[in-house]
Protein backbone atom coordinates (compact mmCIF):
# COMPACT_ATOMS: atom_id res chain seq x y z
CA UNK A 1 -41.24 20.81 43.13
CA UNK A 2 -42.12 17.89 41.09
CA UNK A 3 -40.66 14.34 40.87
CA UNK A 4 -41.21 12.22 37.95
CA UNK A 5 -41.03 8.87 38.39
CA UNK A 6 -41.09 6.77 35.37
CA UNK A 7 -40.85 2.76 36.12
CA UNK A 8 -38.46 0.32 33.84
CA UNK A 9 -39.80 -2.53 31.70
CA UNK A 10 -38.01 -5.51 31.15
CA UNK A 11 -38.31 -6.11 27.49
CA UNK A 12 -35.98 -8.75 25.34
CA UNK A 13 -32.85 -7.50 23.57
CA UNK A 14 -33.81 -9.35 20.20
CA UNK A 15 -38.01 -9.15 19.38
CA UNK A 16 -39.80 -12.33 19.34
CA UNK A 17 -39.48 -14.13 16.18
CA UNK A 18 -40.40 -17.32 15.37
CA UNK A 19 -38.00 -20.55 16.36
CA UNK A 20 -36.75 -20.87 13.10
CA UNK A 21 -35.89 -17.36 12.25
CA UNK A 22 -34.11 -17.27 15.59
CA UNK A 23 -31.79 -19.82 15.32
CA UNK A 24 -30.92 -19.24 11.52
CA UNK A 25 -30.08 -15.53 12.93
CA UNK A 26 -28.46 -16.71 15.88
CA UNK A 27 -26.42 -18.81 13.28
CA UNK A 28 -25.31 -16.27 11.61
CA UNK A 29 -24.49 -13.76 14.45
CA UNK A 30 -22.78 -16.59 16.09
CA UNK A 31 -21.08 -17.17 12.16
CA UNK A 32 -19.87 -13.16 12.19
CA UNK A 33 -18.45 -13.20 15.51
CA UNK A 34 -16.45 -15.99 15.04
CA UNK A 35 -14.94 -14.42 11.62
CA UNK A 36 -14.42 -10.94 13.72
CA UNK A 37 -12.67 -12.65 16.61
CA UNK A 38 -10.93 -15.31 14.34
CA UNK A 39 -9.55 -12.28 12.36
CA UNK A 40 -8.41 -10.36 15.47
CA UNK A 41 -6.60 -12.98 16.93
CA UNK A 42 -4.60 -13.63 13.40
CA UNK A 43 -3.70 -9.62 13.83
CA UNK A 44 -2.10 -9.83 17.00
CA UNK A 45 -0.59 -13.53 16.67
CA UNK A 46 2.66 -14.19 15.34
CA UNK A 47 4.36 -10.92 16.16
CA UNK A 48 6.94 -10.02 18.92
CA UNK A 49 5.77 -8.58 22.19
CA UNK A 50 5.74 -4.84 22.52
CA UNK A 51 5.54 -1.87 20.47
CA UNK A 52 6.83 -1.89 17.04
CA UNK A 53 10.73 -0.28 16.80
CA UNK A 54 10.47 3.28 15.17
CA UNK A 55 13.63 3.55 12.69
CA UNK A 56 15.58 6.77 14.45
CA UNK A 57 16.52 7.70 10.57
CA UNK A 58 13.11 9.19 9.99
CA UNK A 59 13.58 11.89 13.02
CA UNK A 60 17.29 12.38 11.39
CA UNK A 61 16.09 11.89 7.95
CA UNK A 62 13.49 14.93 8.42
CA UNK A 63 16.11 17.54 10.20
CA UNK A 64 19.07 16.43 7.74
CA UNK A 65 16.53 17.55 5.04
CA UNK A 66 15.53 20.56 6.83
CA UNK A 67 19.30 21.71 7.40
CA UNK A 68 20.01 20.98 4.02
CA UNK A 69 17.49 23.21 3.10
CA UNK A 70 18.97 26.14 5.53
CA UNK A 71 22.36 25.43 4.22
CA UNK A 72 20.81 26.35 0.28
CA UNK A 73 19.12 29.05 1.28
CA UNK A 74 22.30 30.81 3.48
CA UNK A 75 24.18 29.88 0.01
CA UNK A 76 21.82 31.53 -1.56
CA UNK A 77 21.51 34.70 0.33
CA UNK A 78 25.61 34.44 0.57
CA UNK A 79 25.21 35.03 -3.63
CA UNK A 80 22.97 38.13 -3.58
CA UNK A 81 24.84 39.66 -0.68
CA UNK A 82 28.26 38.96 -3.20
CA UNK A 83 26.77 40.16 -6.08
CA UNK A 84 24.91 43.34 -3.99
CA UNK A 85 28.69 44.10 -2.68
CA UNK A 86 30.31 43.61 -6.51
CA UNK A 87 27.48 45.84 -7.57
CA UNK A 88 28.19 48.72 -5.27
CA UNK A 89 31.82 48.52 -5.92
CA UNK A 90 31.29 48.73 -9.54
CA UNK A 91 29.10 51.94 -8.85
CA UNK A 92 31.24 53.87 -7.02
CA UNK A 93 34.28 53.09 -8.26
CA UNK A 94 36.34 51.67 -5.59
């Protein structure tokens, strides 16, 4: 059997740069985060609590449109069968 063992390092998040370019980046991290957090905050502030209400019209909307659609296409069939029947009749003479 063998174990590996492999041993950690402590090493800094952020390389070592020199003071200047640290703080001008810090800056500007510190600059982005605000926006980000500034701009989240503005999302969720100013609205009322909870989820926003779904309209029940587009549930009814969709199955009004889809029994519309049946209702055509029974009308439809309704018309061949009609002129199928008239057809036959007209064949044979009744």
């Amino acid at each position: 059997m063998v174990i590996e063992c492999w041993t950690l390092k402590k090493r800094p998040a952020v390389p070592d740069y020199p003071p200047a370019v640290t703080t001008d980046r810090k800056e500007t991290i510190y600059k982005w985060e605000q926006r980000g957090l500034s701009a989240l905050l503005e999302s969720v502030t100013g609205q009322d609590p909870g989820r926003p209400p779904h309209p029940p019209a587009d549930g009814c909307q969709i199955m009004e449109k889809q029994l519309a659609a049946a209702k055509r296409e029974i009308e439809l069939l309704n018309r061949k069968k009609a002129l199928k029947i008239g057809t036959l009749q007209l064949l044979l003479g009744d």
